[in-house]
N, C-alpha and C. Protein backbone atom coordinates (compact mmCIF):
# COMPACT_ATOMS: atom_id res chain seq x y z
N UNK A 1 35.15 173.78 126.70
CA UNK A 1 35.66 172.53 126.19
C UNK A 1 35.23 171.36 127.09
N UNK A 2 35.28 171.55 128.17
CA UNK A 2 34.92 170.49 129.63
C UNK A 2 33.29 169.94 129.29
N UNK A 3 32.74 171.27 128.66
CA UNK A 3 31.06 171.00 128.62
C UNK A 3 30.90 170.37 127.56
N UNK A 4 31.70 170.29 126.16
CA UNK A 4 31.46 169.61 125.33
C UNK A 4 31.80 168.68 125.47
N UNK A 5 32.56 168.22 126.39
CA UNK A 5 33.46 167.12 126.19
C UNK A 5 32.21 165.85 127.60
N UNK A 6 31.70 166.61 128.58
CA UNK A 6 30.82 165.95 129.57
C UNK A 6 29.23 165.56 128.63
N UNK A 7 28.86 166.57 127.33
CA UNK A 7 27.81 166.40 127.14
C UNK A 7 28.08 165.23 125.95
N UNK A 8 29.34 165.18 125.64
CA UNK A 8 29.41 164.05 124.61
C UNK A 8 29.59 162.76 125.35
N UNK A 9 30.10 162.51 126.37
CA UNK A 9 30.14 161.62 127.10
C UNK A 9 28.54 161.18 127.40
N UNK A 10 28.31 162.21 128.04
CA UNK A 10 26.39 161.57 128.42
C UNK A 10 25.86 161.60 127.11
N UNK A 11 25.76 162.01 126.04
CA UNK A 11 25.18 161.40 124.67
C UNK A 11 25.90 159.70 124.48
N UNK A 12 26.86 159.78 124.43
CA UNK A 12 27.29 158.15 124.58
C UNK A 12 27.13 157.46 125.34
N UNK A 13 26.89 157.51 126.48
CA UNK A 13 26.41 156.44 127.71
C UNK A 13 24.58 156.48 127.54
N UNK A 14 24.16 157.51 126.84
CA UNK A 14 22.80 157.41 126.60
C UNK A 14 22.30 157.00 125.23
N UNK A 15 23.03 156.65 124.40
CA UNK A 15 23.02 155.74 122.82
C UNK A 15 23.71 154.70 123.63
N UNK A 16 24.77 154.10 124.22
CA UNK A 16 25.00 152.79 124.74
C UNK A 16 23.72 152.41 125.60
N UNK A 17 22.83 153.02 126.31
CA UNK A 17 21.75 152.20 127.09
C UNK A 17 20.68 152.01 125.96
N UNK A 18 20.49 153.06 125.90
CA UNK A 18 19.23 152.61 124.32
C UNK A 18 19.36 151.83 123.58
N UNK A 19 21.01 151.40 122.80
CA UNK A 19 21.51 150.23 121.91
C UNK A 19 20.90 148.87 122.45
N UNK A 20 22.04 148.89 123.74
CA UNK A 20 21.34 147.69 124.86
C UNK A 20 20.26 147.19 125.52
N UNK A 21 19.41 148.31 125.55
CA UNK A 21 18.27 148.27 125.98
C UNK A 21 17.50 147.58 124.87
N UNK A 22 17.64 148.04 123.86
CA UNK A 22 16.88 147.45 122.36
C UNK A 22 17.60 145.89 121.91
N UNK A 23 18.81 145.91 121.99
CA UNK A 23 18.74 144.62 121.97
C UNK A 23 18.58 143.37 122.54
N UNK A 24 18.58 144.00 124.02
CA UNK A 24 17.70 142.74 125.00
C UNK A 24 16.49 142.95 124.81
N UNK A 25 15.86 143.59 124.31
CA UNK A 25 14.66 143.37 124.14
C UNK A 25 14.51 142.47 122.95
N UNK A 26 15.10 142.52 121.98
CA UNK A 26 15.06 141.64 120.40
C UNK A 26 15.41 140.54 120.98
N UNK A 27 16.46 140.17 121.74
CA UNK A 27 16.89 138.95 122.34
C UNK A 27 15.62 138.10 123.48
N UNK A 28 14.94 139.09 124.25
CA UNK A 28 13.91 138.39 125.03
C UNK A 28 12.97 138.37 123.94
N UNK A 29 12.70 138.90 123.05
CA UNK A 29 11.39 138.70 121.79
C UNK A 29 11.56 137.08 121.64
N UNK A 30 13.07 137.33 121.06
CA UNK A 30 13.12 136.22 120.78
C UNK A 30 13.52 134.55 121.04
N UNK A 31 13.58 135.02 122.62
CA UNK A 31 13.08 133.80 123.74
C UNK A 31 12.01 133.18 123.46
N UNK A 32 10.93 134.38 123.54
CA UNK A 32 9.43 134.15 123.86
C UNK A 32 9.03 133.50 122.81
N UNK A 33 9.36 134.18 121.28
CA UNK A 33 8.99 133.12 120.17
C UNK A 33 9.17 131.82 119.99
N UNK A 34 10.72 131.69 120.00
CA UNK A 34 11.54 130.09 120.45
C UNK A 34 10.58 129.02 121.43
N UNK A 35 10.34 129.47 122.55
CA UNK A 35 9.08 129.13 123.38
C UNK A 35 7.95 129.03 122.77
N UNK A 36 7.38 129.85 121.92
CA UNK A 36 5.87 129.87 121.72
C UNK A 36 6.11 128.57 120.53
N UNK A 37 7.26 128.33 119.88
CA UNK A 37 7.31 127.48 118.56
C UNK A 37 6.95 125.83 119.29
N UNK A 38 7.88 125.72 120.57
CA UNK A 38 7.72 124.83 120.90
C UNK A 38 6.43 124.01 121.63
N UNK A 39 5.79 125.56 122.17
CA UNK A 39 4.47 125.25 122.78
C UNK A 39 3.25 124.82 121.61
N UNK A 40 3.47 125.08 120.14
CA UNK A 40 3.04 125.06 118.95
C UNK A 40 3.23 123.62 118.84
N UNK A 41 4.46 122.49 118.78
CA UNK A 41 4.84 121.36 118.48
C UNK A 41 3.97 120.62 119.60
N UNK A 42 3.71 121.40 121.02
CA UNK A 42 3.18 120.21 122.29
C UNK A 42 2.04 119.98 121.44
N UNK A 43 1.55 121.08 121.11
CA UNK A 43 -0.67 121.00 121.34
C UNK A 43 -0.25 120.28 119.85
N UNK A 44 0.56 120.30 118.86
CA UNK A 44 0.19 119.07 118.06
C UNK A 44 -0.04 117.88 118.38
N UNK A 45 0.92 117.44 119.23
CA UNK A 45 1.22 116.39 120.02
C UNK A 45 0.19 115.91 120.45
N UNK A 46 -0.24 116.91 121.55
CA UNK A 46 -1.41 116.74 122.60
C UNK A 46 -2.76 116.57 121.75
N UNK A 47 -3.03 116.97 120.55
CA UNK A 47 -3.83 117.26 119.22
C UNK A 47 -4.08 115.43 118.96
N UNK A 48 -2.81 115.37 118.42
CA UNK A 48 -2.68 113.73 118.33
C UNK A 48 -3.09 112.60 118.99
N UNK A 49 -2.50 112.84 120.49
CA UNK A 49 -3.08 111.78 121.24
C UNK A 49 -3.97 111.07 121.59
N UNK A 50 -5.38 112.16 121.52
CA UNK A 50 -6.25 111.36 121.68
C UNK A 50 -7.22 110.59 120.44
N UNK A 51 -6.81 110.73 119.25
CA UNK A 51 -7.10 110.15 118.05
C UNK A 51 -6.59 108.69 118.24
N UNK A 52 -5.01 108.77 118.85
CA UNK A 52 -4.41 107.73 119.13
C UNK A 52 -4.55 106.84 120.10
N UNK A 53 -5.38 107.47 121.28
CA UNK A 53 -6.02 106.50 122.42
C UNK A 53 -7.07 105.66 121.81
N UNK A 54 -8.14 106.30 120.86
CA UNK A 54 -9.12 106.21 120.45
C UNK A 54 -8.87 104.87 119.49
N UNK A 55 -8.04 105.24 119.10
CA UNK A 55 -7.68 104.01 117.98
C UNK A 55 -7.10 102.38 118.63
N UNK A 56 -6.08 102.82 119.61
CA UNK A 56 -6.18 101.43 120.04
C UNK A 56 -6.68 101.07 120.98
N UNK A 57 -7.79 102.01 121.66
CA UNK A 57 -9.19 101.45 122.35
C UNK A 57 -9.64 100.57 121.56
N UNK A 58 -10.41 101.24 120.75
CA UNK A 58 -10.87 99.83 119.70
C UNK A 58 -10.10 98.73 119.69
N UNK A 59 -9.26 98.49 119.72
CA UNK A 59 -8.60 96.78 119.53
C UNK A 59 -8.05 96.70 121.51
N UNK A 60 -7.97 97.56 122.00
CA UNK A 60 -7.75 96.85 123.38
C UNK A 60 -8.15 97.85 124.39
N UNK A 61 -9.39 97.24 124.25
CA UNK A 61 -10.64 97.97 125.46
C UNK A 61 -10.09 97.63 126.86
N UNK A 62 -9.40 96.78 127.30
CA UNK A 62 -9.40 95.96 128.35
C UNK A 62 -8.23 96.65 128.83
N UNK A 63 -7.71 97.57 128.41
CA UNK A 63 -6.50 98.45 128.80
C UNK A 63 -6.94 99.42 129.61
N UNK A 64 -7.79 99.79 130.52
CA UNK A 64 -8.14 101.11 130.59
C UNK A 64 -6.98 101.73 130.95
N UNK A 65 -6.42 101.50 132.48
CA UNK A 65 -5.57 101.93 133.05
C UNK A 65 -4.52 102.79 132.30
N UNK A 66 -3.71 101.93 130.94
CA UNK A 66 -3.33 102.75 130.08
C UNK A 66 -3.64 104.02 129.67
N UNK A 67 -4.97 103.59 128.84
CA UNK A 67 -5.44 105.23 128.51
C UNK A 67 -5.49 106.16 129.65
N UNK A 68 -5.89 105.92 130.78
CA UNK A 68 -6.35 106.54 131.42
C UNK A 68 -4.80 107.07 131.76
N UNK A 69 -3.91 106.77 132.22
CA UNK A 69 -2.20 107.44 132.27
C UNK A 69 -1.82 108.10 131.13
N UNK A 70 -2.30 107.75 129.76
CA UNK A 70 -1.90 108.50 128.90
C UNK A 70 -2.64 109.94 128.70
N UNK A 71 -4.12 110.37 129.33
CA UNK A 71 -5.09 111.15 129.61
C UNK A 71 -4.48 112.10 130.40
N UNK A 72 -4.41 111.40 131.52
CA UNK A 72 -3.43 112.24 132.84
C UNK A 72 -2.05 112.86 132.14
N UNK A 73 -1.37 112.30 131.83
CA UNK A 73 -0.27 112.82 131.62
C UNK A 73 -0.08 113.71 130.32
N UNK A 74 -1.47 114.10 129.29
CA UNK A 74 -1.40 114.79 128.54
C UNK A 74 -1.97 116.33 128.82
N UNK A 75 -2.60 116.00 130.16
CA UNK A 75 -3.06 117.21 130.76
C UNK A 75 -2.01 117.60 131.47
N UNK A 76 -1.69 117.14 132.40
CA UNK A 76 -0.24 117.32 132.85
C UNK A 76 0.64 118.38 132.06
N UNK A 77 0.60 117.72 130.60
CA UNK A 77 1.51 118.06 130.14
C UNK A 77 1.59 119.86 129.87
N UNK A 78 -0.26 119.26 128.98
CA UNK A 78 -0.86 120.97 128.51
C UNK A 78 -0.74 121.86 129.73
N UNK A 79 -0.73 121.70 130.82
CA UNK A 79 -0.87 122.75 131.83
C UNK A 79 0.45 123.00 132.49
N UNK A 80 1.43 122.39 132.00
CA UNK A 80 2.91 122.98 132.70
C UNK A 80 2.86 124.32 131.63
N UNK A 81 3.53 125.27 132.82
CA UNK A 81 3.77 126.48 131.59
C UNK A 81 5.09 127.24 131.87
N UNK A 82 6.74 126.34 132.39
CA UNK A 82 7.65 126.56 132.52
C UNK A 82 8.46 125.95 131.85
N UNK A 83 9.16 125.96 131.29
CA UNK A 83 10.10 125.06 131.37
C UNK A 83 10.45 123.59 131.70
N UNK A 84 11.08 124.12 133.57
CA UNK A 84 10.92 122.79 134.00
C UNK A 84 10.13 121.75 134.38
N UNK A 85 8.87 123.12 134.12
CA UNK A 85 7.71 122.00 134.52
C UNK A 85 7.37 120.95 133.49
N UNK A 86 7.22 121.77 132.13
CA UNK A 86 7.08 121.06 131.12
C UNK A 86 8.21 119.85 130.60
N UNK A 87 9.47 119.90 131.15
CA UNK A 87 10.24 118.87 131.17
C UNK A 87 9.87 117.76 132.13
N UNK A 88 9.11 117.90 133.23
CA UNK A 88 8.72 117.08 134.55
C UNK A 88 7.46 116.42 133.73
N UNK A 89 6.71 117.12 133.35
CA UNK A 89 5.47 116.56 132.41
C UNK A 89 5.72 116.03 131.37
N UNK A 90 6.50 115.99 130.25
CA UNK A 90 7.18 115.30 128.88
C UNK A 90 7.67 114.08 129.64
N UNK A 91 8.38 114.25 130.57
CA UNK A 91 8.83 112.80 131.08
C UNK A 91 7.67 111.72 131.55
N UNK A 92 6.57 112.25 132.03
CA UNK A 92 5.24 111.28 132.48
C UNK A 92 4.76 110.80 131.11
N UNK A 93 4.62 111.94 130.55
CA UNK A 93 3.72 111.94 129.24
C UNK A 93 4.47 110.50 127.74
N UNK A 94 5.74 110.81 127.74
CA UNK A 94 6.77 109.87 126.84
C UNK A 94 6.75 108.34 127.88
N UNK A 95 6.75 108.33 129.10
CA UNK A 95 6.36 106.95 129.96
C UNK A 95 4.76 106.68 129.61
N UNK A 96 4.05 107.07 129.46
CA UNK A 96 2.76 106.68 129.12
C UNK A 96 2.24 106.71 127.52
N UNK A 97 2.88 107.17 126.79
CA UNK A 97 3.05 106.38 124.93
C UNK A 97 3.75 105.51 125.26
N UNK A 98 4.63 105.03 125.98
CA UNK A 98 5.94 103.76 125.70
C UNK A 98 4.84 103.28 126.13
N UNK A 99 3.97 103.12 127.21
CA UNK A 99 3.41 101.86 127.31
C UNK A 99 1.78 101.88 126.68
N UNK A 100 1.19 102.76 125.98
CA UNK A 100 0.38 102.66 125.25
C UNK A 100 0.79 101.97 123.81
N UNK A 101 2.31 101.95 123.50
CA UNK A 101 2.92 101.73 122.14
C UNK A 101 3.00 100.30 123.14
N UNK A 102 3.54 99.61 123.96
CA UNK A 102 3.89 98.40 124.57
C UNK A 102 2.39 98.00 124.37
N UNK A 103 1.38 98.39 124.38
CA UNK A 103 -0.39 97.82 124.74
C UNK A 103 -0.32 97.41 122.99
N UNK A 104 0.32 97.93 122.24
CA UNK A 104 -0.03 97.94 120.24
C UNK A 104 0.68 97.49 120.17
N UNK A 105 2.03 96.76 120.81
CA UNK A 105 2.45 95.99 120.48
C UNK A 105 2.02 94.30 120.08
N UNK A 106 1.14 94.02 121.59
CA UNK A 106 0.46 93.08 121.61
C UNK A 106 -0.63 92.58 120.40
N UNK A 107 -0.91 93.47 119.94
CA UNK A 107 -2.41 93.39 118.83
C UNK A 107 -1.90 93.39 117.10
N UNK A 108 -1.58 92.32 116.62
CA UNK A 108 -1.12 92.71 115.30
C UNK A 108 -1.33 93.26 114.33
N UNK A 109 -3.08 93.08 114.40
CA UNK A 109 -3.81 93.30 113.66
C UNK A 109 -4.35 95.10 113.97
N UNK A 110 -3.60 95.69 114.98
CA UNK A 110 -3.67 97.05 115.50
C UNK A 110 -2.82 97.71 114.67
N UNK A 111 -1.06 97.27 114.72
CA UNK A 111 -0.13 97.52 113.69
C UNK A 111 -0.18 97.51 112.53
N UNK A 112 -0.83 96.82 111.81
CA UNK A 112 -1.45 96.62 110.39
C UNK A 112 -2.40 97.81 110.27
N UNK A 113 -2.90 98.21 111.06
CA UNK A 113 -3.85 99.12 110.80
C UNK A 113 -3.46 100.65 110.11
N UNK A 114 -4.14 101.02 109.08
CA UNK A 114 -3.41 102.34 108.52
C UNK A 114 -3.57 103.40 109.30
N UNK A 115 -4.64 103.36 110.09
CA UNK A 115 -4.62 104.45 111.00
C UNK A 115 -3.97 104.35 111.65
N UNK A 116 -3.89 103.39 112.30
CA UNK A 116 -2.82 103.71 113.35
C UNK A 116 -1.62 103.86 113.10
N UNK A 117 -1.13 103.00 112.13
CA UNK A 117 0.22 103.42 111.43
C UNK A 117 0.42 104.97 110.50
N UNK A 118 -0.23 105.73 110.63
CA UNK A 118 -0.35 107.26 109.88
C UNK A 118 -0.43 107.58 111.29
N UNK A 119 -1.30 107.42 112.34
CA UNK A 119 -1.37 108.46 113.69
C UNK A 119 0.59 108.28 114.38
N UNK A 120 0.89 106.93 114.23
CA UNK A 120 2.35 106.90 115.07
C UNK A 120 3.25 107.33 114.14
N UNK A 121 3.40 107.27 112.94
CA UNK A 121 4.21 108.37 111.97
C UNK A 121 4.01 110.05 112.15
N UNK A 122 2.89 110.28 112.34
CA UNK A 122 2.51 111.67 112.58
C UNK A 122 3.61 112.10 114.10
N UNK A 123 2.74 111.27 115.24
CA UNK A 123 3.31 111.30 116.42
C UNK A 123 5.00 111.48 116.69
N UNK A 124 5.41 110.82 115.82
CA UNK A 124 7.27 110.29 115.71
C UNK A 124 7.47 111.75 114.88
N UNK A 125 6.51 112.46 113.82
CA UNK A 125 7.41 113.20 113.31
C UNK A 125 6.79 114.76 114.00
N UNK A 126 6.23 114.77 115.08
CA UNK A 126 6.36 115.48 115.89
C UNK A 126 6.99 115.45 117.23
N UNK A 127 7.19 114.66 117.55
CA UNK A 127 8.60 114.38 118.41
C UNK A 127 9.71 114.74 118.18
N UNK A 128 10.27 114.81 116.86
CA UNK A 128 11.08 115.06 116.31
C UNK A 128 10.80 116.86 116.00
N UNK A 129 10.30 117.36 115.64
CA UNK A 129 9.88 118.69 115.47
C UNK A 129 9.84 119.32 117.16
N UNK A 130 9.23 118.75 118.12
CA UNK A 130 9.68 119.29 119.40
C UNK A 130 11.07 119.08 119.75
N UNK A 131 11.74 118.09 119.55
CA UNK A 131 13.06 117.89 119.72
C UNK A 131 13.73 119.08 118.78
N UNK A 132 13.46 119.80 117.97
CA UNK A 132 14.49 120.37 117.22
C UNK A 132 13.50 121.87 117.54
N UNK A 133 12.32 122.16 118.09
CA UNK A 133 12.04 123.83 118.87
C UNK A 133 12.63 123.67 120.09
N UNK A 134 12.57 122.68 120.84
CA UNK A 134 13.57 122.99 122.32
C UNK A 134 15.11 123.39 122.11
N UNK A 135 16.20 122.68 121.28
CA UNK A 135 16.99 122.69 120.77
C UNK A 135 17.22 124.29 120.52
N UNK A 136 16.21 125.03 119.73
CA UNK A 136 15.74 126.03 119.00
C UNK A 136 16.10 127.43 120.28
N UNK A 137 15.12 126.94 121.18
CA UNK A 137 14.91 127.53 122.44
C UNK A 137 15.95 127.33 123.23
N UNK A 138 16.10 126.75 123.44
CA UNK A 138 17.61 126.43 124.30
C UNK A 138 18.66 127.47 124.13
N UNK A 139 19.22 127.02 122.66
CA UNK A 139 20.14 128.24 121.99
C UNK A 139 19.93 129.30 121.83
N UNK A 140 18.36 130.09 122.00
CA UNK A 140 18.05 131.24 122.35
C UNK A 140 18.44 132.04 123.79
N UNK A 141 17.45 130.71 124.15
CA UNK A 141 18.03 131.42 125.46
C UNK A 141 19.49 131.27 126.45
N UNK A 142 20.36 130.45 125.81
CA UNK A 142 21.73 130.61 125.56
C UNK A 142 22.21 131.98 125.41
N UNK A 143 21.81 132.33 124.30
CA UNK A 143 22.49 133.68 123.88
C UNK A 143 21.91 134.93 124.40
N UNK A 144 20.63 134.84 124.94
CA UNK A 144 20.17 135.59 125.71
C UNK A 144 20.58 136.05 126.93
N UNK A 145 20.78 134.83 128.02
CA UNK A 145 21.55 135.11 129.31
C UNK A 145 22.85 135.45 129.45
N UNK A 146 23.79 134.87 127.67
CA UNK A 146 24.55 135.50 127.80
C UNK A 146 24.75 136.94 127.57
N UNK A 147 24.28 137.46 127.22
CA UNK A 147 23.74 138.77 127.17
C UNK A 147 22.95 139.56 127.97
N UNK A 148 22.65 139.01 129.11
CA UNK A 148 22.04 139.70 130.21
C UNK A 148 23.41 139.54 131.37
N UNK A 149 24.46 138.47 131.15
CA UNK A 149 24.93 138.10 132.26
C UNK A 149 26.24 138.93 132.15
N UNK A 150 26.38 139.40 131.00
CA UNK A 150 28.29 139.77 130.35
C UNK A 150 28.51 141.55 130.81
N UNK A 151 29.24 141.40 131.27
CA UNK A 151 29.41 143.10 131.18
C UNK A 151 30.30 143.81 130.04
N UNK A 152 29.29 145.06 129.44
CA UNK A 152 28.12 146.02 129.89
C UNK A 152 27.20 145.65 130.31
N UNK A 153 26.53 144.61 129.03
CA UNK A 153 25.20 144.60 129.50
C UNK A 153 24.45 144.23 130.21
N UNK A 154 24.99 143.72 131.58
CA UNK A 154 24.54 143.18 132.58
C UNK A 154 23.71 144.24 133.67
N UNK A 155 24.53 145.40 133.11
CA UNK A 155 24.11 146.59 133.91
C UNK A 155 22.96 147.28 133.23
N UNK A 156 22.98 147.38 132.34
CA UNK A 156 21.39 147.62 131.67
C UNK A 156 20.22 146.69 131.67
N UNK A 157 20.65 145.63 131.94
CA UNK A 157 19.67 144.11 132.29
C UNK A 157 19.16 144.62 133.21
N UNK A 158 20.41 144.37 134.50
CA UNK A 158 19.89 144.80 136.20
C UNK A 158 18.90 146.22 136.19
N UNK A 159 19.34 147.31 135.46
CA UNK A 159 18.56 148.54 135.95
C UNK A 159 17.38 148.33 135.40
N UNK A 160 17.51 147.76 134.07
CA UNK A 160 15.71 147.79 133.38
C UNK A 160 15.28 146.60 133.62
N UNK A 161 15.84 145.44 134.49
CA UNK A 161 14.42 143.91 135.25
C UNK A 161 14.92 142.99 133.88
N UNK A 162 15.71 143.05 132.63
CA UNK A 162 16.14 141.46 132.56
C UNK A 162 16.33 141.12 133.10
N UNK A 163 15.77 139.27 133.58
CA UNK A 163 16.24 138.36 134.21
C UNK A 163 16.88 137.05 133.55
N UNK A 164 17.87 136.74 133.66
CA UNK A 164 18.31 135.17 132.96
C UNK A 164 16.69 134.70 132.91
N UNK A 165 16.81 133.73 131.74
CA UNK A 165 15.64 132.92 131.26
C UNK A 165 16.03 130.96 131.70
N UNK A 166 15.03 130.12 131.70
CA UNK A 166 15.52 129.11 132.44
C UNK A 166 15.34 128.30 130.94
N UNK A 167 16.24 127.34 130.84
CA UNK A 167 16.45 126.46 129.79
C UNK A 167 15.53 125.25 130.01
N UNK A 168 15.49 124.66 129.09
CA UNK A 168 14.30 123.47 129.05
C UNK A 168 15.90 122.22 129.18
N UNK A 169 15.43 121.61 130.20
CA UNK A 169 16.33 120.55 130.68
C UNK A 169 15.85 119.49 130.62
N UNK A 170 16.18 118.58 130.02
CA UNK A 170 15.56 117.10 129.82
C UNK A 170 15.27 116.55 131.00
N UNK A 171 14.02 115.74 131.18
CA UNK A 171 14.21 114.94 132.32
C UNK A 171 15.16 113.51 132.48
N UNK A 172 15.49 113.38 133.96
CA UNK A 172 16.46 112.28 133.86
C UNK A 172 16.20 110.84 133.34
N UNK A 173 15.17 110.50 132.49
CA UNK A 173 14.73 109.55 132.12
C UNK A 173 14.85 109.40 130.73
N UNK A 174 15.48 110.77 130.29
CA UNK A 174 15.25 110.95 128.77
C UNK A 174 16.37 110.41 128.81
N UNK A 175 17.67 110.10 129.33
CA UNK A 175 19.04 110.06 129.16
C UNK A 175 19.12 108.53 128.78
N UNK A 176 18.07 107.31 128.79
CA UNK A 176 18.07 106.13 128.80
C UNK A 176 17.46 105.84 127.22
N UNK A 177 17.78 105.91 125.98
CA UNK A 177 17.28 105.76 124.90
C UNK A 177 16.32 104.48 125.37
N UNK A 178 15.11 104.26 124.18
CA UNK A 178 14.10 103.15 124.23
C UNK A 178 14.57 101.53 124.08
N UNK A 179 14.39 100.38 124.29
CA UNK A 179 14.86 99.41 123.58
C UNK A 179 14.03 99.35 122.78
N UNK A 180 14.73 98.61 121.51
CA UNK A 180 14.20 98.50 120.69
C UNK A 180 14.45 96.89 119.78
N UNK A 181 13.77 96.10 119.75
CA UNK A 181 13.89 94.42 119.27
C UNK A 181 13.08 94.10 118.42
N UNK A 182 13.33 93.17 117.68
CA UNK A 182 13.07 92.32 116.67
C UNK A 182 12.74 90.94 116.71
């Protein structure tokens, strides 16, 4: 009776690690996707930009400096491949459209332009699409760490190398909405 009763025990502590084991794994899957969606929304972004340098080169050549910060900081951007890095880089990168959008402000006849007015609609509605995969990601990996961090399963994390995942944290600059006038 002792032996049935020890071998049913280790059948259950060995379907509880396998359960757990499988579902941190579905749960880190689906970190990595959450992540990959958002890395999908940058290179649009990054896709965009330089159509958009290009365009108000033509009406204000005399800007270089601009472009040239908006260049930098889109590489910047493409080559963070963390998290926080990529929050440290979104923050350079969103300071250098504000003032490439401040350079189109000046030119009226830039604003009038359909291209350019289709490239900054595009731009705005991918901003908005990264704003809602970080969001995406975030809450993944929310529910992820909580699930690596809670006991049981903290102990099947620790023995099989889950590690908490790091959240995408805004930079402190994002906290200051744009002005915006008339």
């Amino acid at each position: 009776m002792i032996w049935i009763l020890i071998a049913a025990l280790v059948v259950a502590l060995v379907v509880f690690y396998v359960a757990t084991y499988n579902g941190l794994i579905k749960k880190r899957n689906r970190v990595d996707n959450a992540w990959g969606q958002v890395e999908v929304q940058l290179q649009r972004r990054y896709d965009l930009i330089p159509n958009l340098v290009e365009t108000v080169k033509g009406y204000a050549s005399h800007e270089k400096s601009t472009f040239e910060d908006v260049t930098k900081a889109r590489t910047a951007s493409a080559a963070a491949s963390t998290p926080g890095e990529q929050a440290a880089a979104d923050n350079f990168l969103t300071s250098a459209l504000r003032q490439l959008f401040a350079v189109a402000e000046a030119y009226p006849e830039l604003r009038a332009s359909e291209n350019f007015a289709s490239l900054q609609a595009d731009l705005s509605d991918t901003e908005n699409k990264i704003a809602v995969s970080r969001q995406i990601y975030n809450d993944t990996v929310l529910t992820y760490n909580n699930t690596v961090q809670q006991i049981p399963t903290n102990i099947v994390a620790n023995v099989a190398g889950f590690d908490a995942r790091e959240l995408y944290d805004a930079p402190d600059a994002a906290d200051t909405a744009p002005e915006v006038s008339f």
